[in-house]
Every structure is written in structure tokens, then in C-alpha cells.
N, C-alpha and C. Protein backbone atom coordinates (compact mmCIF):
# COMPACT_ATOMS: atom_id res chain seq x y z
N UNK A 1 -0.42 -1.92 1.42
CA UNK A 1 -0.11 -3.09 0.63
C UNK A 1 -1.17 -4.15 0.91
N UNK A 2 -1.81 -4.48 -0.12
CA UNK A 2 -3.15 -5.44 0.10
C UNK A 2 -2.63 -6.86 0.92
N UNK A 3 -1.11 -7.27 0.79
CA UNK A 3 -0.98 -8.65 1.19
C UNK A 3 -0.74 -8.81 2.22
N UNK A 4 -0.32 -7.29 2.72
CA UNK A 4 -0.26 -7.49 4.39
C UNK A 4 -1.44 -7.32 5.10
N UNK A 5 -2.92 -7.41 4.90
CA UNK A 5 -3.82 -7.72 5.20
C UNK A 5 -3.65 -9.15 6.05
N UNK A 6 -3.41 -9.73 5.64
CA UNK A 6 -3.18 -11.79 6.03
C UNK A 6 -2.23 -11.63 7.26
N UNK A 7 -1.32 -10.40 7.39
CA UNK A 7 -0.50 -10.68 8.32
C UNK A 7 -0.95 -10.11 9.87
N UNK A 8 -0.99 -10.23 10.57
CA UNK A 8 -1.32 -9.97 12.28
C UNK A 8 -0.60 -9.46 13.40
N UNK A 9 -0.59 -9.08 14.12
CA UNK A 9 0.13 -8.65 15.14
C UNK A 9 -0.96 -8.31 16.54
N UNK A 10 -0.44 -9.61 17.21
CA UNK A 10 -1.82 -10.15 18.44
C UNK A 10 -0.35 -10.26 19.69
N UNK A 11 -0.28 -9.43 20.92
CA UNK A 11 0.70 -9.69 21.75
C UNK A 11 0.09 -10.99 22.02
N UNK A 12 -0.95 -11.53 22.22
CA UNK A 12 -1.64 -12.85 22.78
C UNK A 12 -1.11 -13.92 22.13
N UNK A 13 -0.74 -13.67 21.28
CA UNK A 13 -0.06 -14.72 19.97
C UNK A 13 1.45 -14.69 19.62
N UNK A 14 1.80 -15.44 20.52
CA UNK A 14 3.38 -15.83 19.82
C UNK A 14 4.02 -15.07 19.87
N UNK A 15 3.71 -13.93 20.97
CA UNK A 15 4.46 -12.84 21.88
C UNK A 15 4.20 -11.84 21.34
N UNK A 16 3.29 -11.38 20.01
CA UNK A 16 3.34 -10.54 19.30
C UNK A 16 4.09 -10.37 18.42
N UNK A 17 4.68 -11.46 18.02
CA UNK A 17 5.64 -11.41 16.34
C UNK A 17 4.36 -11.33 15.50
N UNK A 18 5.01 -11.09 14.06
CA UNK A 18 3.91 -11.21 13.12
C UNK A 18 3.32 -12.35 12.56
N UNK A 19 2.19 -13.25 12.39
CA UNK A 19 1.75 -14.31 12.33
C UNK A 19 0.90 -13.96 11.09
N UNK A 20 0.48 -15.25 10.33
CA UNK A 20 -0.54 -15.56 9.44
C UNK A 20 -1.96 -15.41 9.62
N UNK A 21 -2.62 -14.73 9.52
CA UNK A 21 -4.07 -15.03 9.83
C UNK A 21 -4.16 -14.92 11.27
N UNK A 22 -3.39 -14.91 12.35
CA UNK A 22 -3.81 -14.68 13.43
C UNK A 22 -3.65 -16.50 14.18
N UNK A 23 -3.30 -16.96 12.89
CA UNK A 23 -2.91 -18.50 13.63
C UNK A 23 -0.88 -18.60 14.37
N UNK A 24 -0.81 -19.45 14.61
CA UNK A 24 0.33 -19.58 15.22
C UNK A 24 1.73 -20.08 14.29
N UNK A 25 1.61 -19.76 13.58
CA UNK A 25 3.05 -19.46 12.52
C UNK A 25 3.42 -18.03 11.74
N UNK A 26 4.24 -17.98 12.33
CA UNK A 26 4.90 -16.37 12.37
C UNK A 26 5.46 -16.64 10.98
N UNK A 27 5.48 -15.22 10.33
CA UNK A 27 6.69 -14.85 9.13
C UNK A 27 7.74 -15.54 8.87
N UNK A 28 8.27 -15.57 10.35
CA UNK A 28 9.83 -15.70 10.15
C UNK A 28 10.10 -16.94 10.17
N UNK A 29 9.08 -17.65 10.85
CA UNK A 29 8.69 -19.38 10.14
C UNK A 29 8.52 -19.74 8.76
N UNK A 30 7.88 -18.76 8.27
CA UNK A 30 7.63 -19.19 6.82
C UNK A 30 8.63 -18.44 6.14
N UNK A 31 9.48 -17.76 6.44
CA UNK A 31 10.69 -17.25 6.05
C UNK A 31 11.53 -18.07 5.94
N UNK A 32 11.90 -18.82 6.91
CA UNK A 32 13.16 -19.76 7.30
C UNK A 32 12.69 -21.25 6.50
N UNK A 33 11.45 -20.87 6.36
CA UNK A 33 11.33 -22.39 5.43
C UNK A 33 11.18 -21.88 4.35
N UNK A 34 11.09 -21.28 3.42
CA UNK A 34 11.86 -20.72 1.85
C UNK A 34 13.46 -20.73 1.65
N UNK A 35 13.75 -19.75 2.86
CA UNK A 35 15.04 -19.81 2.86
C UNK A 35 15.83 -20.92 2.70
N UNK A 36 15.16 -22.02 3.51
CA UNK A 36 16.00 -23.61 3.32
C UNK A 36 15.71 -24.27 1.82
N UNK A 37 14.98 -23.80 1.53
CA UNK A 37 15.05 -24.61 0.37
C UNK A 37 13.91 -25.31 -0.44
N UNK A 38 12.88 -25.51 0.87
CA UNK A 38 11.62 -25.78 0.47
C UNK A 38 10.93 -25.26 -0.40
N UNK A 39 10.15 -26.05 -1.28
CA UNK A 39 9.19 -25.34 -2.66
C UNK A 39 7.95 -25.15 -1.70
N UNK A 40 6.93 -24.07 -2.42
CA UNK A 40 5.71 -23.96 -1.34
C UNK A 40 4.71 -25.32 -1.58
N UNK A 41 5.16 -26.14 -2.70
CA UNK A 41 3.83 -27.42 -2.27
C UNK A 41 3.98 -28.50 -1.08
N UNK A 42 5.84 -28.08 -0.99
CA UNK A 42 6.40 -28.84 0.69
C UNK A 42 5.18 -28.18 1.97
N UNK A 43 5.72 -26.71 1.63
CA UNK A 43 4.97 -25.91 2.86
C UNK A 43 3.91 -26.04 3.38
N UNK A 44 3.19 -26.08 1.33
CA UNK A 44 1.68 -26.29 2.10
C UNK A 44 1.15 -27.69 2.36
N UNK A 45 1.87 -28.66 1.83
CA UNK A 45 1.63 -29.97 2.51
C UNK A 45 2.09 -30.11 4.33
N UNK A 46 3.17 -29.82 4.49
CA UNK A 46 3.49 -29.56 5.82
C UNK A 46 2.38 -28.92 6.72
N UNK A 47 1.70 -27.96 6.00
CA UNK A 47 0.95 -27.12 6.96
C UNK A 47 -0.07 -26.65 6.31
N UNK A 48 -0.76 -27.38 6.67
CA UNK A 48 -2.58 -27.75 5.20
C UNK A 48 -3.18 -26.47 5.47
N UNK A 49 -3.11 -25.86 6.98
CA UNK A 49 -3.93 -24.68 6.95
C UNK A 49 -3.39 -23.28 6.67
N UNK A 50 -2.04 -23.29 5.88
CA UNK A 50 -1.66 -22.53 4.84
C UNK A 50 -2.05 -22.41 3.34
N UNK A 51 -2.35 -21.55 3.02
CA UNK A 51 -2.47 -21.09 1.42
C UNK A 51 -1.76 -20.20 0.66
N UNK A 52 -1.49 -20.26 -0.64
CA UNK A 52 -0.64 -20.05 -1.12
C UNK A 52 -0.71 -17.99 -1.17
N UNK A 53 -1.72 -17.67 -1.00
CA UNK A 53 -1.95 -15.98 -0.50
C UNK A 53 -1.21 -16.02 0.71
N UNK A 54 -1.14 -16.88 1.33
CA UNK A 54 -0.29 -16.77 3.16
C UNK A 54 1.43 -16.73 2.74
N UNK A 55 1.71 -17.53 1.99
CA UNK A 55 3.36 -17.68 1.68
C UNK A 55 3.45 -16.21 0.89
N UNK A 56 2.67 -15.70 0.25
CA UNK A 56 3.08 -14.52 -0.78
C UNK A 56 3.28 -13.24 -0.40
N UNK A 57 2.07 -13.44 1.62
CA UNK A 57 2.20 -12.26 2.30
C UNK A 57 3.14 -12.02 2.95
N UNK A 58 3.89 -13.64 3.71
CA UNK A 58 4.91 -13.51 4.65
C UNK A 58 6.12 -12.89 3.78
N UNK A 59 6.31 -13.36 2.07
CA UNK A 59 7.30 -12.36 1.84
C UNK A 59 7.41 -11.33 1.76
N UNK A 60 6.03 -10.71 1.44
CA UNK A 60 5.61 -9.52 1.05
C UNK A 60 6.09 -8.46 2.41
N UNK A 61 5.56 -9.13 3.70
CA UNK A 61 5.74 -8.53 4.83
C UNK A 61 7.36 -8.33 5.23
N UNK A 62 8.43 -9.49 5.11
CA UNK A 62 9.37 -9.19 5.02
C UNK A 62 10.55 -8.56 4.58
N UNK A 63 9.86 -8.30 2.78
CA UNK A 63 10.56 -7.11 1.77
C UNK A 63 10.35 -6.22 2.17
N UNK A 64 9.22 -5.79 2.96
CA UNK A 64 8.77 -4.50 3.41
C UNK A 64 9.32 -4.01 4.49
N UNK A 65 9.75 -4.91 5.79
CA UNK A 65 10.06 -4.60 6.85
C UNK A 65 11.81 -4.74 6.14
N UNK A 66 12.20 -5.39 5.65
CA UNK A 66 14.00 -5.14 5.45
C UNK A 66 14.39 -3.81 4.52
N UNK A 67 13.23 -2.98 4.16
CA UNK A 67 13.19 -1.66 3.39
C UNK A 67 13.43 -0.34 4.87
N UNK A 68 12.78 -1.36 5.99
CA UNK A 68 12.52 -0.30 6.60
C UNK A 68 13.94 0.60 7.03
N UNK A 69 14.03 1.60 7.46
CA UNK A 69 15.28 2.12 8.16
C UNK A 69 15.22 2.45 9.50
N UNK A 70 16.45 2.05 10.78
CA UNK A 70 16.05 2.49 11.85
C UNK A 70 17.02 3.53 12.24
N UNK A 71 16.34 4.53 12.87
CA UNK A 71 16.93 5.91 12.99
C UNK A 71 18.00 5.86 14.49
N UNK A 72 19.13 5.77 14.86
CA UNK A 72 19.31 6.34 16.49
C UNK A 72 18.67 7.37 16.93
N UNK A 73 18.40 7.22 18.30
CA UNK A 73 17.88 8.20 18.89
C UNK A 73 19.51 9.00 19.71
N UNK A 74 19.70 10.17 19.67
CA UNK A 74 20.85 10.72 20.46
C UNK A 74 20.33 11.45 21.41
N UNK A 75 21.04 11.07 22.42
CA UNK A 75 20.61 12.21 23.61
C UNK A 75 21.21 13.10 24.12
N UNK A 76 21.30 14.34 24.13
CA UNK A 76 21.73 15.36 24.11
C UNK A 76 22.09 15.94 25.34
């Protein structure tokens, strides 16, 4: 998926959640601020060194990961 290009995964960074560009606002930051309610010209005024390819990936990354399925492991 081309938009998860923008997204990162640095343990050095923010424990290794998934982040923007490798800067210090994770997904689930820019998740939780859609979710509330915010339009993205709030967002990106809030946070100038966001662009509007950055808000399109964090959803992108999150439709993708809530598709995912997790398997149990059983031990026998």
C-alpha cells in the first residue's frame, strides 16, 4: 500500500508504535484526533509539520491493521 510508506516503526521512537515520518506523533494520535471530532485543517494547524498525505496514511495504516486477524497459539 503506497500510503504506508509515510508510516514508521523506529523502537527509538515512541517505543516503537507506529509514527509519521519517523517524527514523534504516532497513528493513534492522529487517530484519536479524527475520532474527536476535529476537521484536518484543525490538525494541521495544530501541528504545521503535518500534511495532509500524513492524515490519509495514519488512516490508511489503521484500516489495515483493524483488517488484520490474530490467530491463538494452542499448546499442546
Amino acid at each position: 500500500m503506497k500510503n504506508l510508506e509515510r508510516i514508521t516503526l523506529n523502537p527509538d521512537i515512541m517505543g516503537g508504535k507506529p509514527c509519521i515520518r519517523g517524527l514523534r506523533m504516532t497513528v493513534g494520535t492522529v487517530i484519536g484526533l479524527l475520532a474527536s471530532g476535529l476537521t484536518e485543517e484543525e490538525i494541521l494547524n495544530m501541528y504545521p509539520y503535518l500534511v495532509h498525505e500524513d492524515l490519509i496514511a495514519a488512516l490508511s495504516y489503521a484500516a489495515w491493521r483493524s483488517e488484520e486477524i490474530e490467530v491463538p497459539l494452542t499448546i499442546s
